[in-house]
Structure formats: C-alpha cells, structure tokens
N, C-alpha and C. Protein backbone atom coordinates (compact mmCIF):
# COMPACT_ATOMS: atom_id res chain seq x y z
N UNK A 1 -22.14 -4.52 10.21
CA UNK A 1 -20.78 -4.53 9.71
C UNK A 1 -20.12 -3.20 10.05
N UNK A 2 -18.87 -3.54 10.85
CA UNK A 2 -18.44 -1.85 10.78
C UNK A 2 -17.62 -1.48 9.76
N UNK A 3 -17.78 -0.34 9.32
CA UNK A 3 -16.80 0.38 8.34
C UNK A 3 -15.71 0.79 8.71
N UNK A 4 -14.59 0.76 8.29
CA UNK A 4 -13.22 1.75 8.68
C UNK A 4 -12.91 2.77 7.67
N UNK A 5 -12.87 3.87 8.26
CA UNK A 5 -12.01 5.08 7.33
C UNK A 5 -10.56 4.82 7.79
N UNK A 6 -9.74 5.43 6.96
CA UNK A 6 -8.33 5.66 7.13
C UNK A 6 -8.49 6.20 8.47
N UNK A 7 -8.56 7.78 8.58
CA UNK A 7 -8.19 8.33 9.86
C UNK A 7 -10.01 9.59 9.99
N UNK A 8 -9.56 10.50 11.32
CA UNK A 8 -11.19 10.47 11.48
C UNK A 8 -11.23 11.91 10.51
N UNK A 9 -10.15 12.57 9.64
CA UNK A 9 -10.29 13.33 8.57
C UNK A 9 -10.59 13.37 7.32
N UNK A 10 -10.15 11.83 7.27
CA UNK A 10 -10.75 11.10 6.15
C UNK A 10 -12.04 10.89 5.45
N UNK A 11 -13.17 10.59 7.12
CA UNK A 11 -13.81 10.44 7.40
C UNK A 11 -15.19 11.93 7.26
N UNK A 12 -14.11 13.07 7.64
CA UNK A 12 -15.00 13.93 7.96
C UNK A 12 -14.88 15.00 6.49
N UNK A 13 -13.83 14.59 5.96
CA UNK A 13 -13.43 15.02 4.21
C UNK A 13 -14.84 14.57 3.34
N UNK A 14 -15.32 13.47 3.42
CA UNK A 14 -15.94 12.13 2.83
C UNK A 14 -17.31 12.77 3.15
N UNK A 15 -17.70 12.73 4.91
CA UNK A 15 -19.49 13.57 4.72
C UNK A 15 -19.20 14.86 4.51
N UNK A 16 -18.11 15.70 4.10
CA UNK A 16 -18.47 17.18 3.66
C UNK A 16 -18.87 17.19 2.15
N UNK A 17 -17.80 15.99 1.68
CA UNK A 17 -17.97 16.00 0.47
C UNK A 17 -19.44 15.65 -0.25
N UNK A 18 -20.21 14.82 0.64
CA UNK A 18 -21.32 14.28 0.26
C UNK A 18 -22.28 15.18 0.67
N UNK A 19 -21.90 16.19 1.37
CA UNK A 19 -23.52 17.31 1.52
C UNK A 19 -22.91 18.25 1.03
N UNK A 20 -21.80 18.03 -0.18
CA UNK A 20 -21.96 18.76 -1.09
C UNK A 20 -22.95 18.73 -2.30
N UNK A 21 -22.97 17.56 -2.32
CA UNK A 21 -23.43 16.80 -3.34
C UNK A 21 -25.14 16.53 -3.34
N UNK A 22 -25.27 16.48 -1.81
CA UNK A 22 -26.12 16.70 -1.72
C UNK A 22 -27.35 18.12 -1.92
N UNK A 23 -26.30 19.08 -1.65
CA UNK A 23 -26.72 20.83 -1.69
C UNK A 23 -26.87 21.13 -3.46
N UNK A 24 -26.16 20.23 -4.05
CA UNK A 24 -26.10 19.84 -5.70
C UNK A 24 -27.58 19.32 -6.08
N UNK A 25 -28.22 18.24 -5.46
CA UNK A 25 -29.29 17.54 -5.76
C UNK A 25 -30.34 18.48 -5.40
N UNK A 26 -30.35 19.33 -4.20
CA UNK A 26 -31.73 20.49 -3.69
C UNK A 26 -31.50 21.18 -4.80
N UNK A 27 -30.29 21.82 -5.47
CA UNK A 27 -30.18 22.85 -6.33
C UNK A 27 -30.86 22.00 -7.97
N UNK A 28 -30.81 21.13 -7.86
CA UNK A 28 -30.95 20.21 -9.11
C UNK A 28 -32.54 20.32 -8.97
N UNK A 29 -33.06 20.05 -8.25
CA UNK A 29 -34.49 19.91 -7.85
C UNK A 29 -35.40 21.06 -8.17
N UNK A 30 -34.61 22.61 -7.51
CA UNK A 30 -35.10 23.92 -7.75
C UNK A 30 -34.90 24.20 -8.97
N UNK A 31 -33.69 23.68 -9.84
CA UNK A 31 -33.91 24.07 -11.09
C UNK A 31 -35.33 23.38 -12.13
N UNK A 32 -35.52 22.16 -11.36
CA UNK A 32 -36.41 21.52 -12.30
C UNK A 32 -37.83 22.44 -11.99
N UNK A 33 -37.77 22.23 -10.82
CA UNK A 33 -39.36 23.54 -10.30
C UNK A 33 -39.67 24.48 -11.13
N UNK A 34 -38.08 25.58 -11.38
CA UNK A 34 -38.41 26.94 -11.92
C UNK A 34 -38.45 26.71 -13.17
N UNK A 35 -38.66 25.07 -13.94
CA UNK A 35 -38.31 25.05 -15.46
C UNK A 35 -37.18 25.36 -15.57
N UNK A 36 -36.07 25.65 -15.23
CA UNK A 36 -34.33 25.51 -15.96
C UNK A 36 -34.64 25.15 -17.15
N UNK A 37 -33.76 25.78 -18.04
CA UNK A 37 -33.03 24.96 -19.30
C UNK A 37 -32.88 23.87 -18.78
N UNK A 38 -33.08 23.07 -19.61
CA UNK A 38 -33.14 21.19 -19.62
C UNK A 38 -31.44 20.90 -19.60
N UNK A 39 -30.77 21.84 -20.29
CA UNK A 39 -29.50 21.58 -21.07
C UNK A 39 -28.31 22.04 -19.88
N UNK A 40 -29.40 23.13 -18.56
CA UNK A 40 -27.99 23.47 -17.89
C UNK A 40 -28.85 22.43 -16.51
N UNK A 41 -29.74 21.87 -16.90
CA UNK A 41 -29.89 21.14 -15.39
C UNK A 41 -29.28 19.75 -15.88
N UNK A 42 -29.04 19.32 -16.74
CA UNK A 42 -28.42 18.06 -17.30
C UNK A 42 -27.01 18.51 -16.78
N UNK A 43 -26.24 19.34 -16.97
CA UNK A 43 -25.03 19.65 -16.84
C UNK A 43 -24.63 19.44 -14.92
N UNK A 44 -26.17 20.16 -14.59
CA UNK A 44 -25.42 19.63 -13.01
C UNK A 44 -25.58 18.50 -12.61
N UNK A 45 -26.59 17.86 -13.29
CA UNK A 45 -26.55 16.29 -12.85
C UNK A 45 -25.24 15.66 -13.20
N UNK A 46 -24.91 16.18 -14.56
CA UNK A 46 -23.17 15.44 -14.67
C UNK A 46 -22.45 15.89 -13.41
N UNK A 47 -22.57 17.09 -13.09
CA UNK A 47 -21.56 17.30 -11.76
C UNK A 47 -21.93 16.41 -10.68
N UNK A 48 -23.13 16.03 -10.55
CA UNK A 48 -23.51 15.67 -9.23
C UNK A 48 -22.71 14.16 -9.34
N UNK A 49 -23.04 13.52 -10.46
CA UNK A 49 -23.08 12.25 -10.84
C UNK A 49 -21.33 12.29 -10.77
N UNK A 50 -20.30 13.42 -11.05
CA UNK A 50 -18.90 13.21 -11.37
C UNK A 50 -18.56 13.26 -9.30
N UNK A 51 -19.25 13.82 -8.77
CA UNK A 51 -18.92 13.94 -7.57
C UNK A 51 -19.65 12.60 -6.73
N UNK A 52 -20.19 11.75 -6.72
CA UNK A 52 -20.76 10.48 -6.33
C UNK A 52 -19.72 9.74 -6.80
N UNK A 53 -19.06 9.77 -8.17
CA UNK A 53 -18.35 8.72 -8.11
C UNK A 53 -16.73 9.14 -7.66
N UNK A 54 -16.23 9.91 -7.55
CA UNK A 54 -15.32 10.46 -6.86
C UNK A 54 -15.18 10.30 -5.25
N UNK A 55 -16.11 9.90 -5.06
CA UNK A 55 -17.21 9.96 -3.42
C UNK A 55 -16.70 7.95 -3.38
N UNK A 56 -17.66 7.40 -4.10
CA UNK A 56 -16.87 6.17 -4.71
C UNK A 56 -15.65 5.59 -4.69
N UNK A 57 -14.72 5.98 -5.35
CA UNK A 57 -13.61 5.94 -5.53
C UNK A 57 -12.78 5.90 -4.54
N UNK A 58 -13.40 6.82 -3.67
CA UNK A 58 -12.33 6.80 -2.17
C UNK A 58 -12.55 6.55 -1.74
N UNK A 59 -13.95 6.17 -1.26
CA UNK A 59 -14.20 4.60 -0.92
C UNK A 59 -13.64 3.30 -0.80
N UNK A 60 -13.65 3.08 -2.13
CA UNK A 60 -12.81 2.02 -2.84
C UNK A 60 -11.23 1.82 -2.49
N UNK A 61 -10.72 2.90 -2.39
CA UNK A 61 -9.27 2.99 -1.94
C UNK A 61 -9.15 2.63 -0.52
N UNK A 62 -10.29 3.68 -0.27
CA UNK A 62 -9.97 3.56 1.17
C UNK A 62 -10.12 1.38 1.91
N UNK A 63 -11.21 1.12 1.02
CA UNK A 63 -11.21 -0.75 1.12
C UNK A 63 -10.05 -1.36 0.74
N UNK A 64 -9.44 -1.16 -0.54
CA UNK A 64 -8.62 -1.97 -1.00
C UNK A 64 -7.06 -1.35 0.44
N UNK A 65 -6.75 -0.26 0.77
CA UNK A 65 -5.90 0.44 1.50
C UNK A 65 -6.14 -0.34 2.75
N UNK A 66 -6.87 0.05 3.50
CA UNK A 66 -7.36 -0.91 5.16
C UNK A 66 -8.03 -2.15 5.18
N UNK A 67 -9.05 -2.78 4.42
CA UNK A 67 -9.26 -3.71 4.85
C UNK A 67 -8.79 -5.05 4.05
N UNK A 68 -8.74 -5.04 2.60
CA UNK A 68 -7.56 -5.59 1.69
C UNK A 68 -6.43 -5.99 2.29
N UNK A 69 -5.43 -4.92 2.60
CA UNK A 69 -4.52 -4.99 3.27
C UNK A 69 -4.60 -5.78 5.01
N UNK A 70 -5.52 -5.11 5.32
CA UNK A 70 -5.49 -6.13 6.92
C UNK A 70 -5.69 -7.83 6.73
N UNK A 71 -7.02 -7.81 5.72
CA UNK A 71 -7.11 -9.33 5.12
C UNK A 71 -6.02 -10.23 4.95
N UNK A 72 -5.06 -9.27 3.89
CA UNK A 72 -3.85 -10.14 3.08
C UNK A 72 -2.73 -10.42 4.91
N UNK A 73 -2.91 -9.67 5.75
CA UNK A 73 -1.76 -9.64 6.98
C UNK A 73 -2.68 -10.67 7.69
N UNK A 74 -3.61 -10.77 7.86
CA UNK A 74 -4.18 -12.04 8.37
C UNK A 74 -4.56 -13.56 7.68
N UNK A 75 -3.56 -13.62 6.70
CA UNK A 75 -3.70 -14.86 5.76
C UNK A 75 -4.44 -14.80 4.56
N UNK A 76 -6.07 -14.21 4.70
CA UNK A 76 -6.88 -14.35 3.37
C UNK A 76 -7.54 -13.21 3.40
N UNK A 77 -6.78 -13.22 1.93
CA UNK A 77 -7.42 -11.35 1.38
C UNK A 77 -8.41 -12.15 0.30
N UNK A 78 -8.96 -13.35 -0.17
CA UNK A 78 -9.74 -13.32 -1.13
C UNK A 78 -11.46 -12.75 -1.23
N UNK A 79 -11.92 -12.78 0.10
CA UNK A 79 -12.96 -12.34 0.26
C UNK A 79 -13.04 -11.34 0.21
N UNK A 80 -12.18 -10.27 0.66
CA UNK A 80 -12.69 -8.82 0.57
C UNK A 80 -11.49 -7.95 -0.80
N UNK A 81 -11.01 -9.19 -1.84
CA UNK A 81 -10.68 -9.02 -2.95
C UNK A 81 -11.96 -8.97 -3.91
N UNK A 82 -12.81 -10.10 -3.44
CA UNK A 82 -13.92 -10.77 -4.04
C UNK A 82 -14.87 -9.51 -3.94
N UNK A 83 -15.57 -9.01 -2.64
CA UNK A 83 -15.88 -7.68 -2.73
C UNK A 83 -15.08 -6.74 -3.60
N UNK A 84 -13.94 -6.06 -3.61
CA UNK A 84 -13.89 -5.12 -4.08
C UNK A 84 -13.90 -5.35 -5.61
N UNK A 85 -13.78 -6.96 -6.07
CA UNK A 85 -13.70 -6.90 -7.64
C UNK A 85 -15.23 -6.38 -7.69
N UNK A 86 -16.14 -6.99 -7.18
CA UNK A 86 -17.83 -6.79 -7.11
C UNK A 86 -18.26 -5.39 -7.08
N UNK A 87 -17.41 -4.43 -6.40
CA UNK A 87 -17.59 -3.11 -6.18
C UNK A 87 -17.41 -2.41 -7.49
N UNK A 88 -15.94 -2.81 -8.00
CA UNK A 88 -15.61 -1.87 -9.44
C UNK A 88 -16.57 -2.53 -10.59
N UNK A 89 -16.61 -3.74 -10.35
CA UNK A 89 -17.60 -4.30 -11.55
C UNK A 89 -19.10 -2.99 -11.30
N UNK A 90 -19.82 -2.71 -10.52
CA UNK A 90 -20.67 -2.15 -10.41
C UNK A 90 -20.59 -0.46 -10.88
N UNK A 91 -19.03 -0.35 -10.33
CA UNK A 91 -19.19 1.15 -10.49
C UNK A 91 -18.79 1.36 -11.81
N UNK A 92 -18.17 -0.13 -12.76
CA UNK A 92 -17.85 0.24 -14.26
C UNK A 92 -19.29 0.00 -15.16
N UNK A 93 -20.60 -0.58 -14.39
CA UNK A 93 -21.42 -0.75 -15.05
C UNK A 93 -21.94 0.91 -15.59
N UNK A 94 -22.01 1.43 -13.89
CA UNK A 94 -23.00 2.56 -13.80
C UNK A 94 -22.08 4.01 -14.32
C-alpha cells in the first residue's frame, strides 16, 4: 500500500519528529538501567507517549486531508471514512 504525505516536508517534519521520540525511549531505557526515580521515568514515558500520539494525529489529518478527500473526488469516500473511523476508535481506546 503506498502512503501519501502532504508534501516531502511534511514528511521529513514526521521522521524527525519520531527519532525524537525515539532518542526519548534510549533515554527512558538508561534511566531504568541507572535505577531513576520510578516517578521521573514515568514522567518521560508520559512525554514519550504525548509525542506518539501527536505523531498520530498528523497522521490522521494528514488521511482524512489527502486521501479522504481524493476518495470523496472520486465518488466513494466510505472506505477510507471506514478506516479513519477505525483509526480514531483505536487511538481513543489507547
């Protein structure tokens, strides 16, 4: 399946943002090694976890924005309506 980003900044916004997040999870890891406070390594997992779904989110836009939209200009947007209801249902579970 190919993916579409908006444009290729979009794109390159999106993996900076995620090896941020990622440089979040090594740091998350070293804190557990050196024993961290329990209470400030919980705190970066909230960050990590607030930046995944932010990561998410524009995602999401970016589907409902390009391919939503291309769907509805080619007659039937219900399928990739049907996805994106499936998408937020998931991301309101987690």
């Amino acid at each position: 399946m190919n993916v579409s980003y908006s444009s290729a900044e979009d794109k390159a916004a999106l993996l900076a943002r995620l090896r941020r997040i990622e440089g979040q999870i090594r740091g998350i890891q070293r804190m557990v090694e050196q024993d961290t406070y329990c209470i400030d390594v919980l705190t970066q997992i909230s960050a990590a976890t607030r930046g995944l779904q932010a990561v998410a989110v524009g995602l999401l836009e970016g589907h409902l924005g390009h391919c939503v939209v291309e769907a509805a200009r080619e007659g039937d947007p219900s399928a990739k309506i049907k996805e994106a209801t499936e998408a937020i249902s998931r991301l309101v579970r987690s």
